[in-house]
Protein backbone atom coordinates (compact mmCIF):
# COMPACT_ATOMS: atom_id res chain seq x y z
CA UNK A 1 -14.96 9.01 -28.73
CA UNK A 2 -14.71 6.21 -26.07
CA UNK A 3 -17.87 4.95 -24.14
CA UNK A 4 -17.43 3.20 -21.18
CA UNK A 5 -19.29 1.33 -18.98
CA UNK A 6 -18.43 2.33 -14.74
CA UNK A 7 -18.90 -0.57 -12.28
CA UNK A 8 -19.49 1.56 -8.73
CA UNK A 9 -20.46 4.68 -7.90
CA UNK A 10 -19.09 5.26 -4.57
CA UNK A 11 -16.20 8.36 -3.52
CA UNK A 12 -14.17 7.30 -6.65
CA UNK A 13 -16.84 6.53 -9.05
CA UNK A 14 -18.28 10.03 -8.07
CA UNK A 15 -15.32 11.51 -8.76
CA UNK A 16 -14.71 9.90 -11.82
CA UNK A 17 -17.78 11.42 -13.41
CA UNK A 18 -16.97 14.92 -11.74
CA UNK A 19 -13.90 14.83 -13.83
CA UNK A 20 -15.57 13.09 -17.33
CA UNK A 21 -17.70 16.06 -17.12
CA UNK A 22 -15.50 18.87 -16.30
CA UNK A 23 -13.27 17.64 -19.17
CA UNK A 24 -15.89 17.22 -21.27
CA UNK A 25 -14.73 19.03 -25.44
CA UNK A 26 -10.94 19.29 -23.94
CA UNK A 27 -9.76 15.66 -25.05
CA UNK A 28 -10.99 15.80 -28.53
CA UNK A 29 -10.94 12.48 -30.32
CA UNK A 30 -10.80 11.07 -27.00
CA UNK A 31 -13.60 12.50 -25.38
CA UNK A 32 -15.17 10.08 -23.37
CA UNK A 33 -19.07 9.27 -22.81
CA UNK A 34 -19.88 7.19 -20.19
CA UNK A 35 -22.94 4.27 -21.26
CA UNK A 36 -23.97 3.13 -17.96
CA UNK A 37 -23.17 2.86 -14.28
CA UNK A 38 -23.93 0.14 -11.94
CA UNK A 39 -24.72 0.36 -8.64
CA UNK A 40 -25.83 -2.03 -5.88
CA UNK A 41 -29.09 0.40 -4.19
CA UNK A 42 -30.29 2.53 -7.71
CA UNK A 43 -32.35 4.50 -4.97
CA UNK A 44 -29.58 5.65 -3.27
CA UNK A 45 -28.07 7.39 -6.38
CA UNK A 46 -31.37 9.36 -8.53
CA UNK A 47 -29.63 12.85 -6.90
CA UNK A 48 -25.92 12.22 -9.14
CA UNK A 49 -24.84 13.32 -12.00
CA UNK A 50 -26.08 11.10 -14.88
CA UNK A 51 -29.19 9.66 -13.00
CA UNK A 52 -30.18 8.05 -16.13
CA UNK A 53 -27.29 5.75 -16.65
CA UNK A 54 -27.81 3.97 -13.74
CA UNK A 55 -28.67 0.87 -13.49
CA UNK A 56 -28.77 -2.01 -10.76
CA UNK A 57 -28.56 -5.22 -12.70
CA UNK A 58 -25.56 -5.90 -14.23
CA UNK A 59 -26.90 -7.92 -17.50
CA UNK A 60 -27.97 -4.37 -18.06
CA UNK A 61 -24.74 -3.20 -18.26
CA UNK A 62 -23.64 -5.88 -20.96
CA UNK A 63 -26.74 -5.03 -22.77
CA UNK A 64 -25.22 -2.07 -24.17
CA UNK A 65 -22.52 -1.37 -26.00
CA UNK A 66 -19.18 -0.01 -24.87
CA UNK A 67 -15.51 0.01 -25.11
CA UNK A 68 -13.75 -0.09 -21.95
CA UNK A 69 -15.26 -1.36 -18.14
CA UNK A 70 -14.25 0.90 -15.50
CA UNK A 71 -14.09 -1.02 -11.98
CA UNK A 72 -14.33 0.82 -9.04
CA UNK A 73 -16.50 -1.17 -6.57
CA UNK A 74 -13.55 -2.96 -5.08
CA UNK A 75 -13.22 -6.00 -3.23
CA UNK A 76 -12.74 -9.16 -4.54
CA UNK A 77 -16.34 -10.24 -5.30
CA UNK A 78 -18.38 -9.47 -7.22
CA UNK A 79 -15.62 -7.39 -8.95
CA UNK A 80 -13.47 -10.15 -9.90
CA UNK A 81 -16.45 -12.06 -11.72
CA UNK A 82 -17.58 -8.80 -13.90
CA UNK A 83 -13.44 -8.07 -14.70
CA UNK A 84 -13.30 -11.94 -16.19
CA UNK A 85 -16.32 -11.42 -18.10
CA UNK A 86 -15.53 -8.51 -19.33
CA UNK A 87 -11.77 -9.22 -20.89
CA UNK A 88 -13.17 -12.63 -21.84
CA UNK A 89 -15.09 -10.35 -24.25
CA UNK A 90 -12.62 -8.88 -25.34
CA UNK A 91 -13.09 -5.73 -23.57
CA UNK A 92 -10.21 -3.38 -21.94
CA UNK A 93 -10.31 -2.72 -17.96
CA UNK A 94 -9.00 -0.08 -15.88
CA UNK A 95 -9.57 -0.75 -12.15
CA UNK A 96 -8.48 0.70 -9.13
CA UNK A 97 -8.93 -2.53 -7.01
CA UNK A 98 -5.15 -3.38 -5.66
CA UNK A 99 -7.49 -6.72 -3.84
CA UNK A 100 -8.47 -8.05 -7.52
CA UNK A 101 -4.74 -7.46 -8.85
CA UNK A 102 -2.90 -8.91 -5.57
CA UNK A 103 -4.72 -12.13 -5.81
CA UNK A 104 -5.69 -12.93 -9.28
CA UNK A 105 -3.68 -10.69 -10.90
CA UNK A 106 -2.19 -13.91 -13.20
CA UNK A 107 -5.09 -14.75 -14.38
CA UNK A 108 -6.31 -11.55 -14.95
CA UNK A 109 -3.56 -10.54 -16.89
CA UNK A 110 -3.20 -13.98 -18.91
CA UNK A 111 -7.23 -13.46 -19.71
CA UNK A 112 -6.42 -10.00 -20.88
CA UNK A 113 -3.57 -11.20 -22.82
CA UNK A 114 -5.27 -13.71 -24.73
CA UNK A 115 -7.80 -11.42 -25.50
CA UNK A 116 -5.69 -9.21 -27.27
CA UNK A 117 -7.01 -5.95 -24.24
CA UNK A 118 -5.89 -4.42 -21.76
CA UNK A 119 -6.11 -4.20 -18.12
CA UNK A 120 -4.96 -1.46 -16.95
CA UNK A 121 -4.79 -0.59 -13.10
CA UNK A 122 -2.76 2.83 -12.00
CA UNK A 123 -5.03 3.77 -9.08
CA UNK A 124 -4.54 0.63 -7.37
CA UNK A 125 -1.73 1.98 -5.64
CA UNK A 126 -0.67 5.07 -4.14
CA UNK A 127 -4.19 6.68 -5.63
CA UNK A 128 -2.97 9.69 -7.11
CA UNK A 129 0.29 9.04 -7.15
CA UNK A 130 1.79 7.89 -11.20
CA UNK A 131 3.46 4.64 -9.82
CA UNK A 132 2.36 1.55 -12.12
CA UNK A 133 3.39 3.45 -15.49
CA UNK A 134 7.24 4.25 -14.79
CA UNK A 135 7.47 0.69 -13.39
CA UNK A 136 5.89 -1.31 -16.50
CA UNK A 137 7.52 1.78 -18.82
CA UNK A 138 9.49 4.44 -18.02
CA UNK A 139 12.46 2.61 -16.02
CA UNK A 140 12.20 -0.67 -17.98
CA UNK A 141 15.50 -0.05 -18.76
CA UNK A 142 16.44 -0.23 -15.33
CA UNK A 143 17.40 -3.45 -12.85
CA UNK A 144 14.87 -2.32 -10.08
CA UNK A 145 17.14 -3.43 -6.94
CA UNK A 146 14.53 -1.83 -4.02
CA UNK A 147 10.77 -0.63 -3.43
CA UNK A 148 9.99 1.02 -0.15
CA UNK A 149 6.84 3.05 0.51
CA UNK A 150 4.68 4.58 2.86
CA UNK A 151 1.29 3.22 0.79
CA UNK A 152 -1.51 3.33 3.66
CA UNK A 153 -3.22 6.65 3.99
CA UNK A 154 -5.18 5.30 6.99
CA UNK A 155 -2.12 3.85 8.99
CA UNK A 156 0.24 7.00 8.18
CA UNK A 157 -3.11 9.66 9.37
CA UNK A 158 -2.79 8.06 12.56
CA UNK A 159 0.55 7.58 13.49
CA UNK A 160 1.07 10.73 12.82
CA UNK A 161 -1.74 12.07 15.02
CA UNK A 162 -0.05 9.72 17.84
CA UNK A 163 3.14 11.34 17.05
CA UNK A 164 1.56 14.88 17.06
CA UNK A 165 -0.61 15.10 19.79
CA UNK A 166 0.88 12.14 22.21
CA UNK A 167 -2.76 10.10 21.88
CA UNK A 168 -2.99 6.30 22.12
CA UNK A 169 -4.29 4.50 18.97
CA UNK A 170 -7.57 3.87 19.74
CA UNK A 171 -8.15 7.82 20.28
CA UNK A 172 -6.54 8.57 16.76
CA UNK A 173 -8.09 5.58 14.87
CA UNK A 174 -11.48 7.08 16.38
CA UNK A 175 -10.39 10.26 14.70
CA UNK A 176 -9.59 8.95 11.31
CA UNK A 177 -12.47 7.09 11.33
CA UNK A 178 -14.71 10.40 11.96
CA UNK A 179 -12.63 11.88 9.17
CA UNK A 180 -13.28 9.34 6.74
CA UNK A 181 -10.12 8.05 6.51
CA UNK A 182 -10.29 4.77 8.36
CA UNK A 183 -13.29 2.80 7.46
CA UNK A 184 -15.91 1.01 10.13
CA UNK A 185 -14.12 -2.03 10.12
CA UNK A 186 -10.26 -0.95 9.20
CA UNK A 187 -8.36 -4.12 10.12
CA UNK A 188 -7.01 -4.34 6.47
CA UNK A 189 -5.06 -1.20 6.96
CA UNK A 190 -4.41 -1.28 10.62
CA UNK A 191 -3.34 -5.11 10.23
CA UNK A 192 -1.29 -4.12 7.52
CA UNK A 193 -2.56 -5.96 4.54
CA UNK A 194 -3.63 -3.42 2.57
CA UNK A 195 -0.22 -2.19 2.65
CA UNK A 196 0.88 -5.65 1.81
CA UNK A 197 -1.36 -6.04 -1.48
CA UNK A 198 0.16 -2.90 -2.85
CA UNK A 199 3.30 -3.88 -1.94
CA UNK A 200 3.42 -7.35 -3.75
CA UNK A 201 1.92 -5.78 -6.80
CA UNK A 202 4.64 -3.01 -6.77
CA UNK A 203 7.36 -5.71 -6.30
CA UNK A 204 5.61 -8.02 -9.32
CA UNK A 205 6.20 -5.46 -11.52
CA UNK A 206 9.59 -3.98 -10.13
CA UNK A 207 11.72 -7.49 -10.39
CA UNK A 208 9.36 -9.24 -13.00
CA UNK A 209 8.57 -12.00 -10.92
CA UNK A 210 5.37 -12.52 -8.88
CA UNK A 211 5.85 -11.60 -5.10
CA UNK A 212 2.47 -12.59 -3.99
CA UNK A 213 1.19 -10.57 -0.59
CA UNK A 214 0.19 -14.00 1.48
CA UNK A 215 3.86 -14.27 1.44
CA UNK A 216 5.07 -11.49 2.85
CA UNK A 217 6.11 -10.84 6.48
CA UNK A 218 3.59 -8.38 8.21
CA UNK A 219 2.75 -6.55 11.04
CA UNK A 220 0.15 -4.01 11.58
CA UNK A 221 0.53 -1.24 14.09
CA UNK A 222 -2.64 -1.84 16.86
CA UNK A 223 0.45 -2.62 19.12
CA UNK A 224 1.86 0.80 18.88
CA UNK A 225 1.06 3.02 21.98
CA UNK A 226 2.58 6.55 23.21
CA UNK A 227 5.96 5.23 25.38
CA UNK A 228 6.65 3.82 21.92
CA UNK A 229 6.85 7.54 20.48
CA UNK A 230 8.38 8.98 23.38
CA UNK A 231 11.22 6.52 22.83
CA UNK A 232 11.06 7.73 19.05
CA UNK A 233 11.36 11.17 19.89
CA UNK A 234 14.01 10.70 22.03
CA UNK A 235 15.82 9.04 19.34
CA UNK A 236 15.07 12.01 16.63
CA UNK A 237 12.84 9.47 14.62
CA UNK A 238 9.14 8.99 13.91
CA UNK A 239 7.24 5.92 13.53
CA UNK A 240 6.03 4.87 10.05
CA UNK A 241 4.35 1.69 8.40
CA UNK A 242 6.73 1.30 5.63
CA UNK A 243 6.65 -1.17 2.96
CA UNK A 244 9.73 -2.69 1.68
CA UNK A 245 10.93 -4.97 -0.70
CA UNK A 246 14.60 -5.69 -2.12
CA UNK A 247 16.08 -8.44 -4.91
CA UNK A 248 19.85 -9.35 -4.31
CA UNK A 249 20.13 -11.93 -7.38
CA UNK A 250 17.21 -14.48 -7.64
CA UNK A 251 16.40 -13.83 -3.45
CA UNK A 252 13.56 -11.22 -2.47
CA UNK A 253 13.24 -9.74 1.19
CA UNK A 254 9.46 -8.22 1.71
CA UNK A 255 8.29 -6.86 4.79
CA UNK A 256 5.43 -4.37 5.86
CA UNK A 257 6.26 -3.55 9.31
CA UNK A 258 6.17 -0.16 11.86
CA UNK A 259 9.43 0.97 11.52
CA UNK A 260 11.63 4.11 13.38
CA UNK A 261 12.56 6.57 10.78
CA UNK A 262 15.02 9.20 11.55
CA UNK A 263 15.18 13.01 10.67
CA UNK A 264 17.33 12.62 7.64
CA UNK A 265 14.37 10.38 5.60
CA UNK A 266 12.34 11.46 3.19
CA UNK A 267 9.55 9.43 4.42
CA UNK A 268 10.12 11.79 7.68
CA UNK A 269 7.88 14.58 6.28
CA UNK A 270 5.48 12.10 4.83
CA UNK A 271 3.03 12.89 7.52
CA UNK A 272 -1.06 12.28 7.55
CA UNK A 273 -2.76 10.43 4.49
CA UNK A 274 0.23 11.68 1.77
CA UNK A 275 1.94 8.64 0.42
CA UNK A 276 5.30 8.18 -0.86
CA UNK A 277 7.00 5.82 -2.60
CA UNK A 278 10.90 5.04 -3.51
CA UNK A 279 12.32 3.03 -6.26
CA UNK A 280 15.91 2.77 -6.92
CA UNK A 281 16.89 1.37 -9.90
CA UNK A 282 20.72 1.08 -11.18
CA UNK A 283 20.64 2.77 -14.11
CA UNK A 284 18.33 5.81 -12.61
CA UNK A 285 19.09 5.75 -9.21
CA UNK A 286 16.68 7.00 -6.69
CA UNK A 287 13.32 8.40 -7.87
CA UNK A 288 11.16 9.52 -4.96
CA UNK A 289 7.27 9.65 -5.66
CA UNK A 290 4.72 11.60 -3.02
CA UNK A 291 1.61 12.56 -3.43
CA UNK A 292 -1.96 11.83 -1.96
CA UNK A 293 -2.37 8.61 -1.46
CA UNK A 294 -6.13 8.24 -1.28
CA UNK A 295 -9.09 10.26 -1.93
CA UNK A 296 -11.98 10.79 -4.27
CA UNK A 297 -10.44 13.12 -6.91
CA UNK A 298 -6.66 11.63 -6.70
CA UNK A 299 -7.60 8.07 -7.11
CA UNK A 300 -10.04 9.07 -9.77
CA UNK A 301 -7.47 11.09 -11.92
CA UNK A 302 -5.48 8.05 -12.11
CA UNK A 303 -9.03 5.89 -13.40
CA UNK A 304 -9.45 8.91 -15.79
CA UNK A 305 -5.67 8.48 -16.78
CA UNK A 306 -5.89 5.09 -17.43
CA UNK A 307 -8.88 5.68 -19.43
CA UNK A 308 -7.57 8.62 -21.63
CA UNK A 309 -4.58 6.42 -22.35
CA UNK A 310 -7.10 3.31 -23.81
CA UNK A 311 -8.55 6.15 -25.99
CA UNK A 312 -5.84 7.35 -27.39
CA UNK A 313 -4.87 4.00 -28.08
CA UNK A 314 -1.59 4.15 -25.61
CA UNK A 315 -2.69 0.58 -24.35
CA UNK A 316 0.04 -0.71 -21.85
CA UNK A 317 2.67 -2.95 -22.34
CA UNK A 318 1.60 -6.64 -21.82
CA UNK A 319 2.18 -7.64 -18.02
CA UNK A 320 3.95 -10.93 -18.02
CA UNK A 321 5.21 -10.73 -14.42
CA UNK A 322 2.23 -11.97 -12.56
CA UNK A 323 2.27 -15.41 -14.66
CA UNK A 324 6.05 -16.12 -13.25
CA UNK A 325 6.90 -18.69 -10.92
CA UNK A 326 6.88 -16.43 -7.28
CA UNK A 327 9.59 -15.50 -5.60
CA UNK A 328 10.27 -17.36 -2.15
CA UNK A 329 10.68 -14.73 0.85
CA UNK A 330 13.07 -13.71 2.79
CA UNK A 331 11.46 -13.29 6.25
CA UNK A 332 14.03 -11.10 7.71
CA UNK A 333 16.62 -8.65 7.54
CA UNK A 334 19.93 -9.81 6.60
CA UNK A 335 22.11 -6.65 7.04
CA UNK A 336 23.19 -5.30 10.73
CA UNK A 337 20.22 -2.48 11.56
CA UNK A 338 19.80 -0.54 14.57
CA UNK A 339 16.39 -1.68 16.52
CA UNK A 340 14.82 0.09 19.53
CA UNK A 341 14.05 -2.64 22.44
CA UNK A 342 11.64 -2.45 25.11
CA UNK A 343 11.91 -4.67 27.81
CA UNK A 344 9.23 -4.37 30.88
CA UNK A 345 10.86 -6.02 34.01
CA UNK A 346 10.83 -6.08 37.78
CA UNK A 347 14.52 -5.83 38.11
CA UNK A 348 16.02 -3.12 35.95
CA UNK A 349 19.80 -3.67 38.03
CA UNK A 350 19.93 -7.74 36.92
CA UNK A 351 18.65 -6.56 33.51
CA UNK A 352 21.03 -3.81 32.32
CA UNK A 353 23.81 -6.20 33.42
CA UNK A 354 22.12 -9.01 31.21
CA UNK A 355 22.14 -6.08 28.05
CA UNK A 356 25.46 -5.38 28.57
CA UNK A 357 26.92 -8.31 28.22
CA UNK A 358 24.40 -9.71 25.73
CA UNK A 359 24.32 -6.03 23.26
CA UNK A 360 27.78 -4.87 22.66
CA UNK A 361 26.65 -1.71 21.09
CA UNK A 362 23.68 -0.04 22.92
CA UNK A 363 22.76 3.12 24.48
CA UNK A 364 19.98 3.37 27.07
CA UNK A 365 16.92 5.27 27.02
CA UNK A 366 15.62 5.22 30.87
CA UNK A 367 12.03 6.91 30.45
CA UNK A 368 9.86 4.94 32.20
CA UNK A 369 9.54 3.09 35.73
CA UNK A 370 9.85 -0.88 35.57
CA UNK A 371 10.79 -0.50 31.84
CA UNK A 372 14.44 0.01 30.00
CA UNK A 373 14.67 1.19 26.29
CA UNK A 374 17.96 0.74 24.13
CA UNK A 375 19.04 1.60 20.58
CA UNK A 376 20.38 -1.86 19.59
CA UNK A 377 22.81 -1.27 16.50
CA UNK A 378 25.24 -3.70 14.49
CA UNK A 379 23.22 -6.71 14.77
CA UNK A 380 21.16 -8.57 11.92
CA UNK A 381 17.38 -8.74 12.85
CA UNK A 382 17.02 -12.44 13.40
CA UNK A 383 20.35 -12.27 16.15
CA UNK A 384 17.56 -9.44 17.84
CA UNK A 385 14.47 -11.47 17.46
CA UNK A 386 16.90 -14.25 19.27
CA UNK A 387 18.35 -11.94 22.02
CA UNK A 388 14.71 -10.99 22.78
CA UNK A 389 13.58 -14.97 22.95
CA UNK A 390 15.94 -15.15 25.24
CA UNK A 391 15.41 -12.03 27.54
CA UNK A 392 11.80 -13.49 27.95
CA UNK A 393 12.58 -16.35 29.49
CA UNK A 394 14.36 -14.29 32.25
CA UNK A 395 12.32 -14.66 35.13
CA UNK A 396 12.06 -10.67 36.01
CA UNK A 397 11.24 -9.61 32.20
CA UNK A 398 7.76 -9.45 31.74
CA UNK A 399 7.72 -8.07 28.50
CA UNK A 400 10.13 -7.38 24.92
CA UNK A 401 9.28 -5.39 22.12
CA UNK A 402 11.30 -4.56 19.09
CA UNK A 403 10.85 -1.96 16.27
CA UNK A 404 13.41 -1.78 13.60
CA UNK A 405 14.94 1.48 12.56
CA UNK A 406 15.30 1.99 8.68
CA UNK A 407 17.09 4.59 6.73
């Protein structure tokens, strides 16, 4: 038996204990009996499951005894003070916070290290979704050459509602927000740095090097509005928040970014909160992971797999990768892409001549009065982010947009 000691009580925490009990007698030597749970308003909680192990002073929690902290609060404070504490006693950790393992994750990791525990984290990306374990296990084996992933449940529910129903973004964040799965305040996941967290921890562990998330390029989607779909349809593609990283010898490109995908993707049919993930590897190739993203029971089965695995004594491999010197960024794409381009002007004759002459290979997408869209192709992003520098200056272009298409 195991006895742990759960920091939160919130959707996951809740459905954490939903699964401790229902699993209660099936896990044998590793059943697991939970000491104490710590909450921030004890008041709010006396209705739950396991009333009486709640408690809402955390020298409480220490005052008993127990083998592994569970962390599902999230956020950086006061999580990241109660993880130290808790490995510096020599304690193992399983958290779902992709905040706490983003920014301190070296420190976290050395602490746990010295310690002789472990810190184990699967739910801190992709929720459900088993993405941390073939990484640091399974394809070890392997010389991880790309990551790219639709990891935002909140971004991917409302594009696809834009894409669906032709509504602007405020009308579908209002949506997801009434829904539950956009939060009060969701600038981390419309601005894109949730996506970016998960991202730099995926690419930590996939090259074994630290890609740390301040780093990487990003851009959120509060720009995209309904022409920008109509264009996409036009095209055969959707529009999807898509998280990419690739090493080509000791240089990493990292980039979290709205992005046209076409018909062909698998990230097409990755539609509403699912999440989906693709790692290719040379040894294994492509591996494709999908799965829900988010979510009280998913995220929690990957807590309660993290957990099972400390009692069985399957603790992880040490993680080295977050100590490394980082990586430095590649800002933009170096291959030739196809981009779609939309250029607002009040003289659409002067500016298809300017295209032509300036994009060799485009075709023209005429939707809209005052405005010209073209599929760009056979150019490198930074010769498109310098095209449209240039267009601006024109005096009759009012306005240039870009968004990348990715295969």
């Amino acid at each position: 038996m195991k006895k742990i000691a759960v920091l939160g009580y919130g959707v996951v925490g809740t459905g954490l204990i939903e699964l401790i009990e229902k699993n209660k007698n099936r896990d044998g030597e590793a059943e697991i009996q939970v000491e104490t749970i710590l909450v921030k308003h004890k008041e709010k909680h006396l209705k739950k499951k396991l009333s009486d192990k709640i408690t809402d002073d955390f020298e409480d929690v220490f005052s008993k005894e127990w083998d592994i902290l569970v962390e599902v609060i999230g956020g950086i404070n006061p999580a990241y003070q109660y993880v130290k504490r808790a490995l510096a006693l020599g304690k193992h950790v399983v958290t779902a916070n992709k905040d706490l393992i983003a920014e301190y994750g070296d420190e976290l990791f050395q602490l746990a290290k010295d310690n002789r525990v472990s810190l184990k984290f699967e739910a801190s990306v992709a929720g459900g979704i088993p993405i941390i374990k073939p990484l640091t296990e399974s394809l070890s084996g392997n010389d991880i050459r790309s990551v790219k992933g639709i990891i935002n449940g909140t971004t991917n529910f409302i594009l696809s509602k834009m894409y669906e129903e032709g509504v602007e973004y405020e009308e579908a964040l209002r949506e997801a927000q009434v829904l539950g799965f956009a939060e009060a305040n969701p600038d981390s996941d419309v601005l894109g740095y949730d996506a970016a967290r998960k991202l730099a921890i995926l690419s930590t562990l996939a090259f074994k090097k630290r890609v740390f998330w301040k780093d990487i390029e990003v851009e959120g989607i509060t720009t995209i509005d309904s022409k920008d779909f109509a264009y996409a349809k036009r095209a055969n593609c959707k529009i999807k928040l898509l998280s990419y990283s690739r090493k080509e010898e000791n240089k990493v490109f990292a980039s979290v970014k709205p992005v046209l995908i076409d018909s062909e993707s698998d990230f097409y049919r990755v539609n509403n909160e699912v999440n989906s993930v693709i790692v290719s590897g040379d040894a294994v190739g492509e591996l494709v992971f999908k799965g829900s993203g988010a979510g009280m029971l998913p995220t929690a089965s990957a807590v309660y797999g993290d957990i099972i695995d400390l009692a069985f004594n399957k603790n992880s491999i040490v993680i080295n990768s977050f100590s490394e010197d980082k990586f430095n960024l590649e800002s933009n794409l170096k291959e030739r892409v196809q981009s779609l381009i939309r250029i607002h002007t009040d003289n659409k004759e002067n500016l298809i001549k300017e295209l032509n002459d300036r994009f060799l290979a485009a075709e023209f997408i005429d939707i809209f009065d005052n405005e010209i869209g073209l599929l760009v192709d056979g150019y490198t992003e930074g010769e498109i982010e310098e095209g449209l520098i240039l267009l601006k200056k024109l005096s009759y272009v009012n306005n240039a947009k870009k968004i990348l298409k990715v295969s």
